[in-house]
Structures are given as C-alpha cells and as structure tokens.
Protein backbone atom coordinates (compact mmCIF):
# COMPACT_ATOMS: atom_id res chain seq x y z
CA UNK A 1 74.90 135.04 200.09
CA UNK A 2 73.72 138.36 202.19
CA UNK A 3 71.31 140.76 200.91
CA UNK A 4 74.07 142.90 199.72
CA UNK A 5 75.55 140.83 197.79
CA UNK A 6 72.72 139.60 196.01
CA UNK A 7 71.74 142.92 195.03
CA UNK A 8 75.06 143.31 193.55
CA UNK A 9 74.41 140.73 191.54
CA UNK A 10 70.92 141.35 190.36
CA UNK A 11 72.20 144.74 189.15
CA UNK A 12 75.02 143.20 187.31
CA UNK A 13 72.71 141.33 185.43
CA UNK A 14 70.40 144.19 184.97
CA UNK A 15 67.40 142.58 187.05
CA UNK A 16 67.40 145.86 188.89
CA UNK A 17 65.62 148.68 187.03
CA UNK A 18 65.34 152.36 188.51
CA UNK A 19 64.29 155.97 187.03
CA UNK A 20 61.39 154.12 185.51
CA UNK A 21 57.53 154.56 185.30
CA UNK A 22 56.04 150.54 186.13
CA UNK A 23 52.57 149.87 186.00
CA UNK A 24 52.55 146.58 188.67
CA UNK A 25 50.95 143.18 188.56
CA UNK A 26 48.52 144.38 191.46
CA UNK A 27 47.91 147.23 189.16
CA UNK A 28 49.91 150.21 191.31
CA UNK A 29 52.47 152.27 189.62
CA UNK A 30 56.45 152.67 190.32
CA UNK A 31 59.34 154.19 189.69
CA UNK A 32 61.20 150.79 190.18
CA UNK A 33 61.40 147.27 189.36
CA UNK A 34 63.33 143.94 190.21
CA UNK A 35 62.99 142.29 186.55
CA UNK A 36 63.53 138.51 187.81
CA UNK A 37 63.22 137.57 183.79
CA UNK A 38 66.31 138.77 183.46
CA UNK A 39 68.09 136.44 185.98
CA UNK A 40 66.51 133.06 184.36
CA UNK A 41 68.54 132.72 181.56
CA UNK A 42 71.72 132.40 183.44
CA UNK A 43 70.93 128.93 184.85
CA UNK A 44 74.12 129.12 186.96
CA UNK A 45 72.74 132.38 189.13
CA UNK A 46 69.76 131.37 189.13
CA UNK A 47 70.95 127.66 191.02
CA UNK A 48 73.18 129.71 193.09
CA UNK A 49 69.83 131.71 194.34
CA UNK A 50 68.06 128.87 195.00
CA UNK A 51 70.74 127.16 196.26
CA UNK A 52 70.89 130.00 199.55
CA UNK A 53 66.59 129.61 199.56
CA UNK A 54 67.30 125.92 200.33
CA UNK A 55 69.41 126.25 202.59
CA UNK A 56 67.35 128.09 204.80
CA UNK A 57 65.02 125.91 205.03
CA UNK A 58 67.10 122.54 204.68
CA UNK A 59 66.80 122.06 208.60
CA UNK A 60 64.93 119.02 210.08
CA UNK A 61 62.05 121.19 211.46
CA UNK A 62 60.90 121.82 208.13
CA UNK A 63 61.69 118.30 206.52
CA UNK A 64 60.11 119.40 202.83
CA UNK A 65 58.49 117.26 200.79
CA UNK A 66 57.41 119.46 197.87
CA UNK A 67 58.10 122.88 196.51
CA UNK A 68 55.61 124.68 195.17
CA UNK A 69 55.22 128.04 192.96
CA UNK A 70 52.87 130.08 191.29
CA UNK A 71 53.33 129.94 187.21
CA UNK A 72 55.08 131.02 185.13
CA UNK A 73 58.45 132.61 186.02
CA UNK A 74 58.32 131.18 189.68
CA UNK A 75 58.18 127.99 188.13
CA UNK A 76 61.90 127.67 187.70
CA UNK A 77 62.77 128.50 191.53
CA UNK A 78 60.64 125.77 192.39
CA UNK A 79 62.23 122.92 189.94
CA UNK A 80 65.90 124.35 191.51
CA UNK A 81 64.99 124.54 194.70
CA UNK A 82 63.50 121.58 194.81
CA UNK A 83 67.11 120.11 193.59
CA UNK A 84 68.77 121.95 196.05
CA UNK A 85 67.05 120.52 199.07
CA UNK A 86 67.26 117.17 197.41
CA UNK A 87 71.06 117.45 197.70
CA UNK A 88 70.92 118.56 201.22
CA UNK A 89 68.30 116.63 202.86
CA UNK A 90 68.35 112.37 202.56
CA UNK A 91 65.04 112.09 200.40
CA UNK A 92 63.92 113.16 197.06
CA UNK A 93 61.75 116.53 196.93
CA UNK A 94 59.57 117.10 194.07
CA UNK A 95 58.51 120.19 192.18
CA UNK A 96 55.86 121.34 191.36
CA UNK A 97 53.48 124.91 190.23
CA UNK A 98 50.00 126.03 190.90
CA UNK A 99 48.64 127.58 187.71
CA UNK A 100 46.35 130.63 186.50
CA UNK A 101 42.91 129.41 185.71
CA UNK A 102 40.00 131.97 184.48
CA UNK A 103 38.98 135.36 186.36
CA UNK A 104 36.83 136.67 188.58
CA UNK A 105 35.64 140.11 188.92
CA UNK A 106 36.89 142.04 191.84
CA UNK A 107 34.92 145.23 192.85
CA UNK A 108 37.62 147.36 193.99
CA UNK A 109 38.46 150.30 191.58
CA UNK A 110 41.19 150.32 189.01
CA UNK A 111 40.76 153.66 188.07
CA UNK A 112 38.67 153.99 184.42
CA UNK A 113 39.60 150.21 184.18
CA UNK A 114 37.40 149.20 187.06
CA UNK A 115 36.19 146.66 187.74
CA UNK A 116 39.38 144.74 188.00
CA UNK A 117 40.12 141.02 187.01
CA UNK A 118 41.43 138.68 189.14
CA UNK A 119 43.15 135.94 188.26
CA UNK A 120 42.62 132.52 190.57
CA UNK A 121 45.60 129.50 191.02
CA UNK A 122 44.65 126.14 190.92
CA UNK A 123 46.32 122.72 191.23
CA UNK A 124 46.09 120.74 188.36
CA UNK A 125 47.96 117.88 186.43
CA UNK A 126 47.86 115.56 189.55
CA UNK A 127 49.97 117.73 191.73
CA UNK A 128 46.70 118.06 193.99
CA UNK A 129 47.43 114.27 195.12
CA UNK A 130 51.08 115.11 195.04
CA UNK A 131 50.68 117.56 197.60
CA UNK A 132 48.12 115.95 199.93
CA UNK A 133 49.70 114.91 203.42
CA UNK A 134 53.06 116.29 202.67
CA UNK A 135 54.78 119.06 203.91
CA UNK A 136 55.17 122.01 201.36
CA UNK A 137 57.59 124.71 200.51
CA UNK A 138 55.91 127.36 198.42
CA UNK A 139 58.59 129.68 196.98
CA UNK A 140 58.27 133.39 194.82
CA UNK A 141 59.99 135.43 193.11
CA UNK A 142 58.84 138.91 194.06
CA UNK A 143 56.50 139.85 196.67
CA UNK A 144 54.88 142.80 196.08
CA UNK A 145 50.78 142.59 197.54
CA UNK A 146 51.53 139.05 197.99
CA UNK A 147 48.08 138.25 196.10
CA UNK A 148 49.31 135.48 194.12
CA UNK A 149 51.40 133.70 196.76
CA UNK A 150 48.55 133.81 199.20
CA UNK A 151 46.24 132.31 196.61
CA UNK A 152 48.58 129.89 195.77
CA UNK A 153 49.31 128.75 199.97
CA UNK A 154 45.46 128.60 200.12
CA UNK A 155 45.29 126.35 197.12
CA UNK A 156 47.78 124.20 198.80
CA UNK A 157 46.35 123.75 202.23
CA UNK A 158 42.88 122.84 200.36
CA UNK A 159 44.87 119.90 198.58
CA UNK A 160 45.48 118.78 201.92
CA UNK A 161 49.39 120.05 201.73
CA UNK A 162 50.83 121.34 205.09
CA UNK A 163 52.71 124.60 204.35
CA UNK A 164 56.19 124.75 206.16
CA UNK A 165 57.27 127.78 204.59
CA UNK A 166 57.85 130.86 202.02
CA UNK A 167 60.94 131.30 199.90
CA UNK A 168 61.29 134.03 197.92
CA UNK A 169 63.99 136.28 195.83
CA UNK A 170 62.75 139.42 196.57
CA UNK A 171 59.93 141.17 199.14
CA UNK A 172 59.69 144.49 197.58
CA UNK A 173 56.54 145.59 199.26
CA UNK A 174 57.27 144.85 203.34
CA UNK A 175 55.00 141.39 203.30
CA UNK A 176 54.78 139.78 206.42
CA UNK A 177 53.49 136.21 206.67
CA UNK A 178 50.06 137.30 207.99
CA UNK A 179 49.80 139.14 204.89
CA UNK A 180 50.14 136.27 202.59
CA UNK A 181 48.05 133.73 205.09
CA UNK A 182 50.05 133.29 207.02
CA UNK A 183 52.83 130.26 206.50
CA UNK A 184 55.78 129.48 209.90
CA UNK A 185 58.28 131.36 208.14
CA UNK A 186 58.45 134.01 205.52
CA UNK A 187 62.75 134.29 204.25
CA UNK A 188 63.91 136.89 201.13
CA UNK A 189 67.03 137.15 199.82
CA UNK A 190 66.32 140.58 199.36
CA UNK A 191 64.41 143.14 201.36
CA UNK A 192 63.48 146.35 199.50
CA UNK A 193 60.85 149.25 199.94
CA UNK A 194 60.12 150.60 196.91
CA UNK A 195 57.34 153.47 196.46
CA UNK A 196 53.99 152.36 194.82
CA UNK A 197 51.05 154.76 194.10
CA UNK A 198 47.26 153.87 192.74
CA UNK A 199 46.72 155.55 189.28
CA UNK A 200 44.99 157.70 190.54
CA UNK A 201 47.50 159.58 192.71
CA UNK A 202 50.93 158.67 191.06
CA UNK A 203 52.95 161.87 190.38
CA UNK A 204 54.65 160.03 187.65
CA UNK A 205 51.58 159.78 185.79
CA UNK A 206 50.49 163.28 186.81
CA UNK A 207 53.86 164.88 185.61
CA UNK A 208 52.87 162.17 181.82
CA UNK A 209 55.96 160.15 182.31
CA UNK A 210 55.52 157.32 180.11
CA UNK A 211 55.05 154.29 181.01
CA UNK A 212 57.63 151.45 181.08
CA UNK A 213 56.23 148.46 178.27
CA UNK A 214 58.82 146.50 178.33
CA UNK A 215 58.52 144.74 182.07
CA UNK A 216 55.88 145.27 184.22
CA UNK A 217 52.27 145.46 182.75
CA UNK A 218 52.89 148.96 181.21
CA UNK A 219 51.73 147.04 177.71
CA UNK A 220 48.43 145.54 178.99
CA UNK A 221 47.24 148.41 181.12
CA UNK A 222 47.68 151.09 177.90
CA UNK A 223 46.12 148.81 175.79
CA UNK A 224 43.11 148.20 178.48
CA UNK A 225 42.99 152.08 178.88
CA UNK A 226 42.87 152.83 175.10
CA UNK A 227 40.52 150.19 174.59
CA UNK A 228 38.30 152.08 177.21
C-alpha cells in the first residue's frame, strides 16, 4: 500500500479527524487527529496494515525475532505483525508489549497543570528474558513526540534486546530516528505534519473552541484543569 492509499482508507473508516480542538498525549493541542481506535475493530484492515509494516522489514538484514509495542492500542500491531513476519520469514516471531508502570514527575510546565506526570514502560511478565539476545522490532501506532516509543526502545536495549527497527502507522509529528533513540530504520505508512501548539499559545483555545473529549485527552486534561 502507498501513503495515499492508506490515507484513503483511514478516512473511510473515520480514523482521520479534522476541524477539531485535541488536547495530545504529550499534552499539546490540535486541530487534528489520526484516531487509530477506530481502525482496530476491523481485524481485516488492521492485518492488511501490518501486513505492508512486515514487509518492510521482512528482509534478511533485519532477521526479527520479536516485535515489540508500547500498551495498550499498539499492542495489537505487534501480535499482527508479529504474524505477518512469521509468514514471510522461515522462523516463528513472537509478540510481545512493554507496559505503563507508575509516574514520575517531570519539571517542565504544563501550563496551570504543571508539574507534569510522566508515565515510565517497563518489561514485565517474562518478556524481559524473551527479549534478551534477540533482535527486536518495536512497532507504533502514531508518532507524535515519540516519548513513549523512545522509552519503550530504551527499555528494550536494557533487557539486553538488539533493536533492528521502528514500524509504525502513522508519524504525525516529523520524528526522525535520533529523536526516538535512535533505532537503523524508522518506516510509516503515513507521513503527516499536523500543527500542534502548547496551551499556552494555541489560538484554538484563545478563540474558547472546545475541546474534543471523545479521542485525544480532551477528558483528562478538563478534568485535571477543573480540579485545579
């Protein structure tokens, strides 16, 4: 599939969402939104989208072992993925997910909200020995900081896991691979630059659009803000 005509079919399915006022995961605002939940429940897109991620990296220089994503929606690109490259290499990759595990204060600002929580991945359930000496795969759905995908390839590499790669659906925000420490190669499916403002200088909140609470984290930051 090109680029094209994936986004053809992420806004057939409605995963694409414009005219909109999104409050991000890293906590910037937006007027738009690639709404991956909305692709999951159509198992057969969904394989066909990780079917083209494992493709791309089904070549013997990469020879994965594992795939590996941050939880919780990721989680299903890595157990497809994982079955796609199965299929097209001649040994069995597993799949697994690095999870969210506590917070830890941050001390940039965030606006009223500051400071900001952070959340940390970890490897747990004995993927940690899963992942030690084998070559790893980490895929995403949307980059858009990268935070969580970084954390997630550093979590690996401590395991002992040898990062080959970075599959993802969508790099909304321009990441390169130095940005998210820097794994061989970095492949979308999709390649978009949308606009993102801190609170503090988005027009949209300026000009009181309201806020988007049903994807995003429109919900959490108004509660966090009335609760301030």
């Amino acid at each position: 599939m090109n680029e094209q005509e994936v986004l053809k079919v992420l806004g057939k399915f409605g995963a694409v969402i414009t005219n909109s006022h999104i409050v991000y995961t890293s906590g910037k605002h937006g007027t738009a939104y690639i709404n991956k939940d909305a692709i999951y429940p159509h198992t057969h897109l969904t394989s066909m989208l990780c079917s083209a991620i494992a493709l791309e990296f089904s070549a013997k220089e990469f020879l994965v072992d594992v795939v590996i994503a941050p939880a919780i929606g990721a989680v299903v690109l890595s157990q497809w993925v994982a079955y796609h490259l199965t299929n097209l290499v001649e040994h069995e990759v597993l799949g697994v997910y690095a999870e969210k595990e506590g917070t830890e204060l941050i001390s940039s600002s965030y606006g009223p909200l500051s400071p900001k929580h952070e959340d940390k991945f970890v490897i747990k359930r004995g993927y940690d020995k899963i992942l030690e000496g084998k070559r790893v795969l980490v895929v995403e759905d949307v980059l858009t900081t990268g935070g969580s995908v970084k954390k997630v390839i550093e979590a690996t590499r401590a395991t002992g896991g040898g990062v080959v790669g970075l599959g993802v659906l969508c790099n909304r925000g321009g990441i390169t691979s130095k940005d998210v420490a820097n794994p061989p190669k970095l492949f979308s499916l999709v390649n978009v630059k949308l606009d993102a403002w801190d609170e503090e200088v988005c027009p949209l909140c300026a000009n009181n659009i309201p806020i988007n609470t049903d994807v995003g984290k429109g919900r959490e930051y108004l509660a966090r803000k009335k609760a301030s």
